[in-house]
Protein backbone atom coordinates (compact mmCIF):
# COMPACT_ATOMS: atom_id res chain seq x y z
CA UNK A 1 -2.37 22.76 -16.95
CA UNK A 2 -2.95 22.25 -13.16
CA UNK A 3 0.95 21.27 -12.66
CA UNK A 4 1.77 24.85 -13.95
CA UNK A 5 -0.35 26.20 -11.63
CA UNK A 6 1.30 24.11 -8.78
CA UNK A 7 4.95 24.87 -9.84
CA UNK A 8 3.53 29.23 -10.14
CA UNK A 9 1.93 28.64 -6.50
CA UNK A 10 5.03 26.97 -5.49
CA UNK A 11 7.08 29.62 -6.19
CA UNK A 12 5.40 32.31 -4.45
CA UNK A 13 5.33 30.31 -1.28
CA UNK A 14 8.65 30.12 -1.96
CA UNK A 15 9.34 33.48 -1.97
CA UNK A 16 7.24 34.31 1.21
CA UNK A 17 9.61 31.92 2.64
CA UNK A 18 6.59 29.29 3.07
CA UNK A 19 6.94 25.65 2.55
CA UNK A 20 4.28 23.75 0.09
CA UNK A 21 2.78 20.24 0.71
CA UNK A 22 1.29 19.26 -2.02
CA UNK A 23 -1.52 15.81 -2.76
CA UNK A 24 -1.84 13.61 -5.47
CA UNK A 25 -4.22 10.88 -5.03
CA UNK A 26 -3.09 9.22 -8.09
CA UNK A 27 0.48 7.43 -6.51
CA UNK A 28 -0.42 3.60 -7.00
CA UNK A 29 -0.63 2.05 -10.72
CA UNK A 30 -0.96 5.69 -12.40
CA UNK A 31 1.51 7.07 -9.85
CA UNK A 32 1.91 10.74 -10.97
CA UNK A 33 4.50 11.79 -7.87
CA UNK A 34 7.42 10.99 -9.60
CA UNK A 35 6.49 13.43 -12.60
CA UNK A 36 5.69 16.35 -10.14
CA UNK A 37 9.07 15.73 -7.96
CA UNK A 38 10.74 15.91 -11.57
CA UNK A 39 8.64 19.15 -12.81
CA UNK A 40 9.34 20.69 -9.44
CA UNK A 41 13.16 19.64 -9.27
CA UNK A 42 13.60 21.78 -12.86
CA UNK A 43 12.07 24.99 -11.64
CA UNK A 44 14.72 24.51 -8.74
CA UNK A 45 12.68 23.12 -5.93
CA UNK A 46 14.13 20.96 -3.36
CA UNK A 47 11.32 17.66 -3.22
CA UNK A 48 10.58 14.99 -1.58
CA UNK A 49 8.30 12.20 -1.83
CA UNK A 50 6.48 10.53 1.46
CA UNK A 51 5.43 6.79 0.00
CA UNK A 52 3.56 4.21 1.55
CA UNK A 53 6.38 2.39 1.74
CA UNK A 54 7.81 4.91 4.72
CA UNK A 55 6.23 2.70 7.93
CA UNK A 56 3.57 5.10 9.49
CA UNK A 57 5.76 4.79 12.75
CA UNK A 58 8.36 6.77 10.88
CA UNK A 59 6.67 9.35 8.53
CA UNK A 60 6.92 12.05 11.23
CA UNK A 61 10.66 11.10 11.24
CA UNK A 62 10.93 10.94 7.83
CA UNK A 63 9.92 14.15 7.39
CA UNK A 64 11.72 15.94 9.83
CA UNK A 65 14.58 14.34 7.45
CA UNK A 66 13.79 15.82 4.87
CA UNK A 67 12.62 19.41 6.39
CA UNK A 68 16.95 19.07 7.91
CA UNK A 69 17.69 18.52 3.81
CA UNK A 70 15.77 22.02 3.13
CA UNK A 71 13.29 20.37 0.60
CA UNK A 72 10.68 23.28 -0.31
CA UNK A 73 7.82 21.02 -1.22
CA UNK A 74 6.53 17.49 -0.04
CA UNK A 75 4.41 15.77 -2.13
CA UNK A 76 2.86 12.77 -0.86
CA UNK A 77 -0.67 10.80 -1.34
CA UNK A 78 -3.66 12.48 1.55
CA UNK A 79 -4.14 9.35 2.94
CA UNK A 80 -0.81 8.68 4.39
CA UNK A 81 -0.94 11.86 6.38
CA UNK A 82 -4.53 12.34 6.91
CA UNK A 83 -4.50 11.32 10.66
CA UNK A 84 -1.42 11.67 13.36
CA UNK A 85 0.95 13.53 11.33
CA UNK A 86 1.28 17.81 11.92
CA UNK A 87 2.77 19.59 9.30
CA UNK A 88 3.30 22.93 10.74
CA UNK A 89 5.90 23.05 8.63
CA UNK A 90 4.18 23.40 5.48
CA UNK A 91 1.47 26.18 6.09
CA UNK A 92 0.67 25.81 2.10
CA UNK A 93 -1.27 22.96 1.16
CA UNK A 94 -2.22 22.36 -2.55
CA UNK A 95 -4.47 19.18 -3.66
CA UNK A 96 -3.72 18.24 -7.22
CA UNK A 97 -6.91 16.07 -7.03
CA UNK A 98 -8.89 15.40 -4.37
CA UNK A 99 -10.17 11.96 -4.07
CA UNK A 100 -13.71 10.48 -3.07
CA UNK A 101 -13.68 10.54 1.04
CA UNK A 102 -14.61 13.90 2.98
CA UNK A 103 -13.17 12.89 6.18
CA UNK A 104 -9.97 12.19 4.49
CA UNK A 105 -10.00 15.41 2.66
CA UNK A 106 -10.96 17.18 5.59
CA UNK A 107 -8.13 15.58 7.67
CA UNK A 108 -5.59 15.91 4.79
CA UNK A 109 -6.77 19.69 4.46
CA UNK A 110 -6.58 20.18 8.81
CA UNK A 111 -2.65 19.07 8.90
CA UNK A 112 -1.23 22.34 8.92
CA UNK A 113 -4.40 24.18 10.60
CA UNK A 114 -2.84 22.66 14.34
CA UNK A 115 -2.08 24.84 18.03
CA UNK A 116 1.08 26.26 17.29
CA UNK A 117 0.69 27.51 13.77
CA UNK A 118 2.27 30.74 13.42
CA UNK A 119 1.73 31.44 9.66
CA UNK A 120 -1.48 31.59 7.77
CA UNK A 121 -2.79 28.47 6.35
CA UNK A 122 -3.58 28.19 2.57
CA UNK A 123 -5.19 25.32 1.38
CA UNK A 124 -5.69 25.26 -2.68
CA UNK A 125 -7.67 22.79 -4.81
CA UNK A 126 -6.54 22.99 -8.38
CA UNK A 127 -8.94 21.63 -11.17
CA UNK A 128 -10.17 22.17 -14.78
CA UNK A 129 -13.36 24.22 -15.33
CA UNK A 130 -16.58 21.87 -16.17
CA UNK A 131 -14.54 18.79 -15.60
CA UNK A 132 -15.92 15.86 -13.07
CA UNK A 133 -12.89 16.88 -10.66
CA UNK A 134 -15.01 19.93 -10.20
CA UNK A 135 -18.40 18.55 -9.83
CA UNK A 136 -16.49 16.08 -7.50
CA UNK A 137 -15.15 18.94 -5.27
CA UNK A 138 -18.41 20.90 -5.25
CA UNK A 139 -20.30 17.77 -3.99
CA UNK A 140 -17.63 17.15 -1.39
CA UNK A 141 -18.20 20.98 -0.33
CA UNK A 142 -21.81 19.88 0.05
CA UNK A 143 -20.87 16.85 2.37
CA UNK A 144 -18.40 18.85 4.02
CA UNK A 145 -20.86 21.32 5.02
CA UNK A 146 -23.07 19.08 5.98
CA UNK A 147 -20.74 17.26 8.49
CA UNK A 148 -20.03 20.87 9.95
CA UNK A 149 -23.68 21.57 10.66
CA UNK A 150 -24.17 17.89 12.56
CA UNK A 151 -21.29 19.31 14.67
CA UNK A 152 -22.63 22.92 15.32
CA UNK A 153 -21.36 24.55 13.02
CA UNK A 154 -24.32 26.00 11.45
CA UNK A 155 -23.79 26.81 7.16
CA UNK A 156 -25.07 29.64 6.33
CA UNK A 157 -27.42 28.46 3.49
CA UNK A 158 -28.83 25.75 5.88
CA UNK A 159 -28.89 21.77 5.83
CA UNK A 160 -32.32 21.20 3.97
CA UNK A 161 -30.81 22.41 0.92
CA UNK A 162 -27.66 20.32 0.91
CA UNK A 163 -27.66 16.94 0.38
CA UNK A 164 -31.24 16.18 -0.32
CA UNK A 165 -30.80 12.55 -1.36
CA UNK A 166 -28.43 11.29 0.96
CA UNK A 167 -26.30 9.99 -1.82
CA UNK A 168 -22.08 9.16 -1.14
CA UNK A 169 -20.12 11.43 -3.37
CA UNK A 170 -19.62 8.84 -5.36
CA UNK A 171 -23.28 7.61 -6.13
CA UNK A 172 -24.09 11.39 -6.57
CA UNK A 173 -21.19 12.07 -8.67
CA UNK A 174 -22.14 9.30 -11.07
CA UNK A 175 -25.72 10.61 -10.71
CA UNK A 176 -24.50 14.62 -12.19
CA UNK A 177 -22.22 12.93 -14.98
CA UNK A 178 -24.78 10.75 -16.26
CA UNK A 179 -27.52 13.98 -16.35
CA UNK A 180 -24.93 16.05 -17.90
């Protein structure tokens, strides 16, 4: 499953000497952190978890706590970082799921792409084949290029073919799965 994947990807960052930061969107009711830190922590990983419950004054505090501990991997929900926070530190970013919102995946995707990044950024979105996760993230591709081109960034396939109903990812989401 995708958490193999993670704890695979995890360990070659590892060994390039790169730090991982990985998203789960699912860290409320169905809170799936806890599982990953535990996953993580038996392949040898050092892990923390950024919670809401870390006051957004402090997260950039926190973390620097955590980087002085030598964890390997952060794993924390994309919204709690998506705007203030840069994670130079963690030049590997993987998204276990990705959520609804394109300007929080965008942001959540940007917080290791900052001025002063030495290493090369990867950013990885894991997901089964032919599953609604998928058709999620290829709509959100579609939005995301769309937002680009309104800010001159041009796609290459142009913006009449993307988008053509106007739909949120949602709504057009809901639209795919109930044609499929």
């Amino acid at each position: 499953p995708k958490e193999r994947e993670m704890i695979e990807i995890c360990k070659q960052e590892k060994a390039e000497g790169r730090k991982t930061l990985v998203y789960s969107v699912y860290t409320g009711t169905r809170d799936t952190t806890s599982r990953l830190k535990v996953l993580l922590e038996q392949e040898g990983f050092k892990v923390a978890v950024l919670r809401a419950s870390v006051d957004a004054s402090r997260r950039e505090d926190w973390i620097a706590e955590q980087l002085d501990r030598g964890i390997d991997v952060l794993i924390t929900n994309p919204e709690l970082v998506k705007t203030g926070l840069d994670l130079l530190e963690f030049p590997t970013i993987v998204f276990l799921q990705s959520g609804y919102n394109v300007y929080s995946l965008q942001q959540a995707a940007r917080r290791s792409w900052r001025i002063g990044q030495k290493q090369p950024v990867r950013v990885i979105y894991l997901g089964y084949a032919n599953s609604s996760q998928m058709t999620c993230l290829g709509l959100m591709a579609k939005k995301i290029m769309v937002s680009q081109s309104t800010s001159g960034d041009v796609p290459e396939s142009g913006l009449d073919v993307l988008n053509q109903d106007g739909d949120s990812v949602e709504v057009a989401l809901a639209r795919q799965l109930v044609t499929v």
